[in-house]
Every structure is written in C-alpha cells, then in structure tokens.
Protein backbone atom coordinates (compact mmCIF):
# COMPACT_ATOMS: atom_id res chain seq x y z
CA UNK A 1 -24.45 52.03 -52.47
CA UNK A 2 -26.51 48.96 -52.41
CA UNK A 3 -23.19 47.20 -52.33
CA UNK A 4 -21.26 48.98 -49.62
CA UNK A 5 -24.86 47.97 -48.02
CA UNK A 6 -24.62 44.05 -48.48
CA UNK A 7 -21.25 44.77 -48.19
CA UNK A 8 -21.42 46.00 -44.30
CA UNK A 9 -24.43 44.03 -43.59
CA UNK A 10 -21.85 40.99 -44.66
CA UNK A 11 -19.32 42.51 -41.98
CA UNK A 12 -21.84 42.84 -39.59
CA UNK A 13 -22.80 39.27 -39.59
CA UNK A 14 -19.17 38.02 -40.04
CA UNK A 15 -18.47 39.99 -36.84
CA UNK A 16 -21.31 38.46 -35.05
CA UNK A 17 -19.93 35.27 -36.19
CA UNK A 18 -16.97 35.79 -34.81
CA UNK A 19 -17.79 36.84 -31.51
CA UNK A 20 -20.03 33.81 -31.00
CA UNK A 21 -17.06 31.67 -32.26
CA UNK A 22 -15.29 33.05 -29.84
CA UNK A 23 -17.58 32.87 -27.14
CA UNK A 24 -17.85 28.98 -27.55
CA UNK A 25 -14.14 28.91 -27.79
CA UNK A 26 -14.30 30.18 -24.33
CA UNK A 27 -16.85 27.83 -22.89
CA UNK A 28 -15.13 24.88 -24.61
CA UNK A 29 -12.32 26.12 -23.23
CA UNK A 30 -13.40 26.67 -19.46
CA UNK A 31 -15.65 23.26 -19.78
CA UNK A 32 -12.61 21.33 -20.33
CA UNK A 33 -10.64 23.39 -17.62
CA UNK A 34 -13.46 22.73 -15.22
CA UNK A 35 -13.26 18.85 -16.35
CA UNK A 36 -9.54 18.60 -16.03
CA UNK A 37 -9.75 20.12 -12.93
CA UNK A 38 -12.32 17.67 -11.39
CA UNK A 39 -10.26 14.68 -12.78
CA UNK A 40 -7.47 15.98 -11.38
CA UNK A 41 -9.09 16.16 -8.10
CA UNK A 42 -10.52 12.56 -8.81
CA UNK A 43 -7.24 11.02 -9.17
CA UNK A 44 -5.43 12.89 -6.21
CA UNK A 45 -8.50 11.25 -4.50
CA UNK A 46 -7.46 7.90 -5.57
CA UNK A 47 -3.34 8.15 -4.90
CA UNK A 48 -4.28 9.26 -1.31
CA UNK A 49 -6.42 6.41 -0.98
CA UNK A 50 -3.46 4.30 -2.20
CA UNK A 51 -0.97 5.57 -0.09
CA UNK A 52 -3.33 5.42 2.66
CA UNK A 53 -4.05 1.63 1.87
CA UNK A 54 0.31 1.41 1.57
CA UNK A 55 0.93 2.89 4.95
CA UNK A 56 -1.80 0.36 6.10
CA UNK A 57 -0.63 -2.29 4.55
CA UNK A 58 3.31 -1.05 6.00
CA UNK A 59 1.59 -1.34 9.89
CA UNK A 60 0.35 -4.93 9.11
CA UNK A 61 3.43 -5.82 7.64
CA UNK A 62 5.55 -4.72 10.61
CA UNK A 63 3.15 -6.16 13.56
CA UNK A 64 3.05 -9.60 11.62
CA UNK A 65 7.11 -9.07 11.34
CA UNK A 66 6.92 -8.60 15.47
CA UNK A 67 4.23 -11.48 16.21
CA UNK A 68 6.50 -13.76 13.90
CA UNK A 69 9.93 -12.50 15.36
CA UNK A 70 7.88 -12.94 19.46
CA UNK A 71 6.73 -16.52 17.93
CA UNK A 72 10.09 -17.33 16.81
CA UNK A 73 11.93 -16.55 19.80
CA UNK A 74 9.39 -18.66 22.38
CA UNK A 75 10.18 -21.41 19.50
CA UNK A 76 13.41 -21.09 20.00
CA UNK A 77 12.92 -20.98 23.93
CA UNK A 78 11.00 -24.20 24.15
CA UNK A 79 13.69 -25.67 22.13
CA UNK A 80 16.34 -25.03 24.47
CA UNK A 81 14.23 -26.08 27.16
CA UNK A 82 13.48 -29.40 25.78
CA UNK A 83 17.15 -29.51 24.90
CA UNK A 84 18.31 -28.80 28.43
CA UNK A 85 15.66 -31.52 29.40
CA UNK A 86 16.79 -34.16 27.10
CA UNK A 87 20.57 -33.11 28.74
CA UNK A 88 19.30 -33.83 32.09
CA UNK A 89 17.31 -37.10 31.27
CA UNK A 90 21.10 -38.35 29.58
CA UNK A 91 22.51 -37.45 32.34
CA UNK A 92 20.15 -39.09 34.54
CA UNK A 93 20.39 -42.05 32.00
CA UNK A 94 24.07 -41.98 32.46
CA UNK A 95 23.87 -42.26 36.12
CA UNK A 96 21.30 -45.11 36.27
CA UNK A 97 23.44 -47.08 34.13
CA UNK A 98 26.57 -46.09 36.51
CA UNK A 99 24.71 -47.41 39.32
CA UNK A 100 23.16 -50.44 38.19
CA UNK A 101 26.86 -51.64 36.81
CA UNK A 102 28.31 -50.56 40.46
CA UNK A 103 25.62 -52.66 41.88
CA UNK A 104 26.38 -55.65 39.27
CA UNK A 105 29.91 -55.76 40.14
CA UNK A 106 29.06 -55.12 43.94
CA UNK A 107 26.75 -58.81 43.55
C-alpha cells in the first residue's frame, strides 16, 4: 500500500509536470508567434518604405527625363538659330563680295 502510495504520489507529480511543460510549451509557443508577428509587421514597414522611396525616386527620374528632353530641344533651337544666322551672314558675305567685284570691274 505504501507503494501504490509513492506510486500515485509519483503520478501526481509527473502529471503536474506535464501540465507545466505544457503550459510553457504554450507560452514559448505564443511568445514566438507574437515575435514573428511583430517582425513581420517590421519588415512590411520597411518594403513600404522602399517602394515608397522607388515611386519617389520613379517621379524624379521622369521630371529630370522632361527638364533634360525641354533643355535639349531649346539646345537644339538655338542651334538652328545660330545656323540660320551664320546662313544669312554667308549670304550677306556672298553679296558683299558680288558687289565689291561689280564695283571693281565697273572702275
């Protein structure tokens, strides 16, 4: 009988045992959950800053693409400008010399 006592007490504090084994096991186990859980909200955090810093950078991008592309065609603008200047002083060249060998011959 003194046996079957030791022998429940035994049971008794291998159940007990048990149940706080698996009690931890359950805290462990909704720590990490809780933990996983803020990381993952951490790192969504962090992608929607990146994406946020992407579409950003996408704006900047595409105005410097316009400034460059409005720069490039007054460039090309002025060019034709000075071209069509530098046609007209020939010309002008062209006619000066005309005139001056008209008046030579004329003397």
């Amino acid at each position: 009988e003194e046996r079957r006592a030791e022998q429940g007490e035994w049971e008794e504090e291998r159940q007990s045992w048990n149940e706080a084994t698996t009690q931890l096991v359950g805290l462990v186990e909704e720590c990490e959950k809780e933990h996983l859980e803020a990381e993952t909200m951490r790192l969504e955090s962090v992608i929607y800053e990146i994406e946020k810093e992407r579409q950003e950078e996408k704006k900047l991008r595409f105005k410097q693409m316009q400034t460059e592309k409005k720069a490039r065609i007054r460039l090309e603008v002025r060019i034709n400008d000075l071209k069509a200047q530098n046609e007209e002083a020939r010309e002008q060249g062209r006619e000066e010399e005309k005139r001056e060998r008209e008046l030579t011959k004329q003397r």
